[in-house]
N, C-alpha and C. Protein backbone atom coordinates (compact mmCIF):
# COMPACT_ATOMS: atom_id res chain seq x y z
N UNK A 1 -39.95 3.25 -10.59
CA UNK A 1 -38.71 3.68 -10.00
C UNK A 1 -37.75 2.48 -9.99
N UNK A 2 -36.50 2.84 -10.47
CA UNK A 2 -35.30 1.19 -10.66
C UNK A 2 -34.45 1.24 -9.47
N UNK A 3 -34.72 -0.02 -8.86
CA UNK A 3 -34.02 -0.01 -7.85
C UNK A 3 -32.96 -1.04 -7.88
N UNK A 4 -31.79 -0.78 -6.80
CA UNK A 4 -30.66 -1.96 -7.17
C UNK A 4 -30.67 -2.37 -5.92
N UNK A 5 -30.83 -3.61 -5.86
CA UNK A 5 -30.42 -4.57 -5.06
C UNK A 5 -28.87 -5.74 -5.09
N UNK A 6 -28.59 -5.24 -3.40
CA UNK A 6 -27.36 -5.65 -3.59
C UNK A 6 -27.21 -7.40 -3.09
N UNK A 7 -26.52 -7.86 -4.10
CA UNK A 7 -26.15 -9.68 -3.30
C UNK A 7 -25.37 -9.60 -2.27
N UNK A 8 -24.14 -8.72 -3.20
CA UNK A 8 -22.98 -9.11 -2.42
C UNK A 8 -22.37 -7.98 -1.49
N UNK A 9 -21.40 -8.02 -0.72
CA UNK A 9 -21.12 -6.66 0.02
C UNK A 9 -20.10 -5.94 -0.59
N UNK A 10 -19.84 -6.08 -2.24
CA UNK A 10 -19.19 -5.20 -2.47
C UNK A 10 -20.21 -4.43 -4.57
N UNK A 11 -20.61 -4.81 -4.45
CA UNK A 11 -21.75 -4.64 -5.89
C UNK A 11 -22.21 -3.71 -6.25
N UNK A 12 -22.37 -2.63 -4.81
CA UNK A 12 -22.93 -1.53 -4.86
C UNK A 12 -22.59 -0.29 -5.57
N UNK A 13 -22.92 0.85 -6.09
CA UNK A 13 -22.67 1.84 -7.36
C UNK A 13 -21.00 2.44 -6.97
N UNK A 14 -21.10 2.79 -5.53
CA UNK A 14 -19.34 3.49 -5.78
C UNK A 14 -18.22 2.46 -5.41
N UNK A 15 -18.40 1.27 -5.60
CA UNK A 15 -17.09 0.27 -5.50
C UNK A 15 -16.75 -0.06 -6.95
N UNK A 16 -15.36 -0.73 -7.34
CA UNK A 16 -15.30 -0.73 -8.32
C UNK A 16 -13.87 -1.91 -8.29
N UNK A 17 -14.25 -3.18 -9.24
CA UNK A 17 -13.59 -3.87 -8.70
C UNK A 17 -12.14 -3.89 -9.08
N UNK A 18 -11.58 -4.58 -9.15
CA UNK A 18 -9.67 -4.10 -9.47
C UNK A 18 -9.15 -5.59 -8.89
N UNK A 19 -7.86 -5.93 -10.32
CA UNK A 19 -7.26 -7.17 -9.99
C UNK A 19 -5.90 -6.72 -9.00
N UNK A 20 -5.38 -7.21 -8.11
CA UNK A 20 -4.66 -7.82 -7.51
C UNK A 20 -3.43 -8.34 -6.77
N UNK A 21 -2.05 -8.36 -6.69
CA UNK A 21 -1.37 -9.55 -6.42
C UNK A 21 -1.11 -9.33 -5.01
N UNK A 22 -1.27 -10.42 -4.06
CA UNK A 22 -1.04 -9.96 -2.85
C UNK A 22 -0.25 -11.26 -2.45
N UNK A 23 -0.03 -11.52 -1.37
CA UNK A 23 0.83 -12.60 -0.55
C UNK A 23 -0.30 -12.61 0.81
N UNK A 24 -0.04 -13.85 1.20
CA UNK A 24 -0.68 -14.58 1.84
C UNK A 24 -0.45 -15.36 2.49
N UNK A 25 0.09 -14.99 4.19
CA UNK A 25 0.82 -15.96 4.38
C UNK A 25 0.42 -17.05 5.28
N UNK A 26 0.95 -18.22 5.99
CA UNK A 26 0.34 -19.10 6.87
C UNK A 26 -0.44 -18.84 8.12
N UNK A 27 0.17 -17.57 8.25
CA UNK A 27 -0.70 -17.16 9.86
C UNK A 27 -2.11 -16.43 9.62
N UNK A 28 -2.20 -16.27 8.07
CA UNK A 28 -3.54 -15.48 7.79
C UNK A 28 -3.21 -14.13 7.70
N UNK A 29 -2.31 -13.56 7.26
CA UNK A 29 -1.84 -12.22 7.19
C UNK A 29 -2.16 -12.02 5.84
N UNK A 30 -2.56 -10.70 5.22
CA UNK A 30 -2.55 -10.28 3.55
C UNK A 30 -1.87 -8.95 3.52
N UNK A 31 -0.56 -8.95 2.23
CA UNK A 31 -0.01 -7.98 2.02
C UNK A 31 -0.46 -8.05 0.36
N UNK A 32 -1.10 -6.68 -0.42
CA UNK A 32 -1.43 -6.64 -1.36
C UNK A 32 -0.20 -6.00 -1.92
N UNK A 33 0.36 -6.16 -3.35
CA UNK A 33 1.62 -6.37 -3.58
C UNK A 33 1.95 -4.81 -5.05
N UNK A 34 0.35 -5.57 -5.73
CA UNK A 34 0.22 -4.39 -7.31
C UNK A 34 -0.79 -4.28 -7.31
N UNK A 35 -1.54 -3.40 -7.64
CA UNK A 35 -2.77 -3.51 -8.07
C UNK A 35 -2.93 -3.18 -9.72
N UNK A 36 -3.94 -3.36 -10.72
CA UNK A 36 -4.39 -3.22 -11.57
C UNK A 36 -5.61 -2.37 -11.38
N UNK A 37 -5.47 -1.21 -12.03
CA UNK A 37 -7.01 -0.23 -12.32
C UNK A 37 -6.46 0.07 -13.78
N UNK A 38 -7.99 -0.01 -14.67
CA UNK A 38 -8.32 0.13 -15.74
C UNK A 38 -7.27 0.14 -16.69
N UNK A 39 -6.67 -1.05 -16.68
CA UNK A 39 -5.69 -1.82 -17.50
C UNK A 39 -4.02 -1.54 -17.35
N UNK A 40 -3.79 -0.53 -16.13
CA UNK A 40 -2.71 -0.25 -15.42
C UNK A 40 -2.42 -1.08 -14.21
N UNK A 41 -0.97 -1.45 -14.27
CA UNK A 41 -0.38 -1.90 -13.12
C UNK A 41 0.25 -1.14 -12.03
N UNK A 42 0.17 -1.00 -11.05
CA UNK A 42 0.60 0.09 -9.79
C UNK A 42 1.36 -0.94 -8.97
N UNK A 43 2.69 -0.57 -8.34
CA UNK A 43 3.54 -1.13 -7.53
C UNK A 43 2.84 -0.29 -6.71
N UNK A 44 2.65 -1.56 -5.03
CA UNK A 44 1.86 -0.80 -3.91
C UNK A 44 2.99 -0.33 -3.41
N UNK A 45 3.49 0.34 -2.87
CA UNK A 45 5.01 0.85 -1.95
C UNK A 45 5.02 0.67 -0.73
N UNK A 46 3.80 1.06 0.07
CA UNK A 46 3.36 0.97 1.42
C UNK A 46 1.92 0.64 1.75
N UNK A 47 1.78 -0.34 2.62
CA UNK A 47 0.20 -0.46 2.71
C UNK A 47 -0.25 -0.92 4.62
N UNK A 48 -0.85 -0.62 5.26
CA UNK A 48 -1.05 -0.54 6.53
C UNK A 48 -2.54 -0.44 6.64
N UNK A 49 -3.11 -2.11 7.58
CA UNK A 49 -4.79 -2.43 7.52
C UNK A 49 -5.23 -2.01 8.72
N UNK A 50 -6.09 -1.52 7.94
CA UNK A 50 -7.09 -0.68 9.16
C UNK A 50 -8.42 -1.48 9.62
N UNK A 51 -8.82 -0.67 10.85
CA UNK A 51 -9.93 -1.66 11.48
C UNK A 51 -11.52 -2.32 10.04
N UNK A 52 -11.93 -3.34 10.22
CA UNK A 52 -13.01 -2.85 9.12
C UNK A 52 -13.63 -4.27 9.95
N UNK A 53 -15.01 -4.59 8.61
CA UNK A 53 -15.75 -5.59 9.21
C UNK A 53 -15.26 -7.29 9.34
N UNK A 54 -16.12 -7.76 9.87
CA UNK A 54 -15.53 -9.49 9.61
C UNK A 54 -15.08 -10.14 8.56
N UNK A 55 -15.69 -9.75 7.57
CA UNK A 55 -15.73 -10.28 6.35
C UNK A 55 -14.79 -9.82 5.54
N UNK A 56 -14.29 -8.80 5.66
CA UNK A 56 -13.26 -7.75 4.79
C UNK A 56 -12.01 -7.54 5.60
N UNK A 57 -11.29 -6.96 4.45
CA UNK A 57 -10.53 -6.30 4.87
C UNK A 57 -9.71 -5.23 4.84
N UNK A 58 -9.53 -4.20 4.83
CA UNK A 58 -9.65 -2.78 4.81
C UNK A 58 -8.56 -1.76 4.57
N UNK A 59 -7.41 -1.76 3.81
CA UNK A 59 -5.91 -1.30 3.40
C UNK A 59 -5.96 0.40 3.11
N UNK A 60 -5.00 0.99 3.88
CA UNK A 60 -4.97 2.06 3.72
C UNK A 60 -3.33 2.26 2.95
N UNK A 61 -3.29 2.58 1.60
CA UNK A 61 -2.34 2.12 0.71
C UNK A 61 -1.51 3.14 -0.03
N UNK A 62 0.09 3.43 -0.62
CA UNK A 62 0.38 3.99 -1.35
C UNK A 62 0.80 4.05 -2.20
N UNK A 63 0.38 4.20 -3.96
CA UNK A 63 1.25 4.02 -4.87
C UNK A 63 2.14 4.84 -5.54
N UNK A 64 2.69 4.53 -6.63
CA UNK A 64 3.11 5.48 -7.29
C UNK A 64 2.66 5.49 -8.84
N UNK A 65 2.16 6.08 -9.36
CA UNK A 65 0.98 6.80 -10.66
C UNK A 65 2.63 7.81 -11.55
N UNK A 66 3.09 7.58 -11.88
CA UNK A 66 3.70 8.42 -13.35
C UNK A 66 4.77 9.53 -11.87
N UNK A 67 5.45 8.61 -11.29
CA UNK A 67 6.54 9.44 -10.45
C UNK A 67 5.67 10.10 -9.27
N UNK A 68 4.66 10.18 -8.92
CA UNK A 68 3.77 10.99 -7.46
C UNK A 68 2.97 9.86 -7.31
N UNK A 69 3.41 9.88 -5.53
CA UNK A 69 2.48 8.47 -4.33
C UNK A 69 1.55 9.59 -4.57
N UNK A 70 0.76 8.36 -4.83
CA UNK A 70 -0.60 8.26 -4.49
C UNK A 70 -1.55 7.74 -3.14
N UNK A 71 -2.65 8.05 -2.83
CA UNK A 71 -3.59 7.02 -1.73
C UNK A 71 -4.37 6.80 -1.80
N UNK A 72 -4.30 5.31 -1.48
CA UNK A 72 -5.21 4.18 -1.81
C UNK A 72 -5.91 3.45 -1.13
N UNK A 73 -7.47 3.97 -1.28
CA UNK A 73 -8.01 2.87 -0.04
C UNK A 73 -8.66 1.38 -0.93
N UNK A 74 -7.74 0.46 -0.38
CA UNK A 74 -8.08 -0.62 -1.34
C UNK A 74 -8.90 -1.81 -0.08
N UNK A 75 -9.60 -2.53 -0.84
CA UNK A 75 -10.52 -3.81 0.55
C UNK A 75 -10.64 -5.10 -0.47
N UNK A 76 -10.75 -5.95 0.62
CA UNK A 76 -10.35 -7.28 0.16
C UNK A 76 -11.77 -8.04 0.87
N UNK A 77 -12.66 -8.85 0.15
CA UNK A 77 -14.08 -9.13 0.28
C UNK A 77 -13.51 -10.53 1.00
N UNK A 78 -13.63 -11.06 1.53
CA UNK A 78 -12.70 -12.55 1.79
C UNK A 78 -13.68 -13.87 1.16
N UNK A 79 -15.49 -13.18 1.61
CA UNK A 79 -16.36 -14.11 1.29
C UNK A 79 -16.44 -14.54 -0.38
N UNK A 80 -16.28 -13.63 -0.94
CA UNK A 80 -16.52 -13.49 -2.73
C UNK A 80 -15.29 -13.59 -3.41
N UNK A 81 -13.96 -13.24 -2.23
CA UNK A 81 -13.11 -13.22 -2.96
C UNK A 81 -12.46 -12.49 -4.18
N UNK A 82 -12.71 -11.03 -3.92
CA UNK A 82 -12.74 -10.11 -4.88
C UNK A 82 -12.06 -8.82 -3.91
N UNK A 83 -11.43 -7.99 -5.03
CA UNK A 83 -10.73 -6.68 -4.32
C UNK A 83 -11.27 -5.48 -4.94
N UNK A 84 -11.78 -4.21 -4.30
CA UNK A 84 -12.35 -3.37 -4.96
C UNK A 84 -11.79 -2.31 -4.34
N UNK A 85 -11.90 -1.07 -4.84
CA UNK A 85 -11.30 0.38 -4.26
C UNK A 85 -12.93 1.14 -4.57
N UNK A 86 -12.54 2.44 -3.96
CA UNK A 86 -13.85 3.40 -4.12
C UNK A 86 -14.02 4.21 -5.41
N UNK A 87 -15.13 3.92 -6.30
CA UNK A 87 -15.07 4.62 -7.29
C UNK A 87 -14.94 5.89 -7.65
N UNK A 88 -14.92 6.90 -6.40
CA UNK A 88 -14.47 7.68 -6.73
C UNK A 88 -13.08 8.46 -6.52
N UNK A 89 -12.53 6.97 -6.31
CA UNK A 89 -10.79 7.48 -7.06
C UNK A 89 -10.45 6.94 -8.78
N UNK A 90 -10.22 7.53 -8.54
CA UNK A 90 -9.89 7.66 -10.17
C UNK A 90 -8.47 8.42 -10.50
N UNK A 91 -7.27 7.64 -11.30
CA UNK A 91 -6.30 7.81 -11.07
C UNK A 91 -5.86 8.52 -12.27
C-alpha cells in the first residue's frame, strides 16, 4: 500500500502551489497583489485574511478570470515560504 508522507504543511495531494506578488510591509502586514495559476496572471481586486494557524496565513480573495470575479482562497506558508491555493479550484 503507497503511502505519502508529508514534510511540509503545505505538500499534501489537494494544495497546489502558485507564484505570487504581494507587498509586505514594516509592521508585518501581507497584501497579495497577482497571482499566477498555470501560467496565467490574475490581478487580485480584493483580498481580506481570515483567522488560520501560526504558521500561515489564510486570504479570502477576488479575482477577475476573462471579465467575471472570481473566489479565491489563497495561503501563504511563512515557514517554507511558498503560496498555495486548493486544488480543487481550478480556473
Amino acid at each position: 500500500m503507497a503511502k505519502h508522507v508529508s514534510k511540509t504543511t503545505y505538500d499534501c495531494a489537494p494544495y497546489k502551489i502558485v507564484t505570487v506578488i504581494a507587498s509586505f510591509s514594516l509592521e508585518g502586514k501581507v497584501q497579495p497583489l497577482y497571482v499566477g495559476i498555470d501560467g496565467n496572471s490574475y490581478k487580485i481586486e480584493s483580498c481580506w485574511m481570515k483567522p488560520s494557524f501560526k504558521n500561515s496565513l489564510d486570504f479570502n480573495c477576488r479575482i477577475i478570470d476573462n471579465g467575471t470575479v472570481k473566489p479565491l482562497s489563497l495561503s501563504y506558508h511563512k515557514v517554507e515560504d511558498v503560496w498555495v491555493i486548493s486544488d480543487m479550484y481550478m480556473l
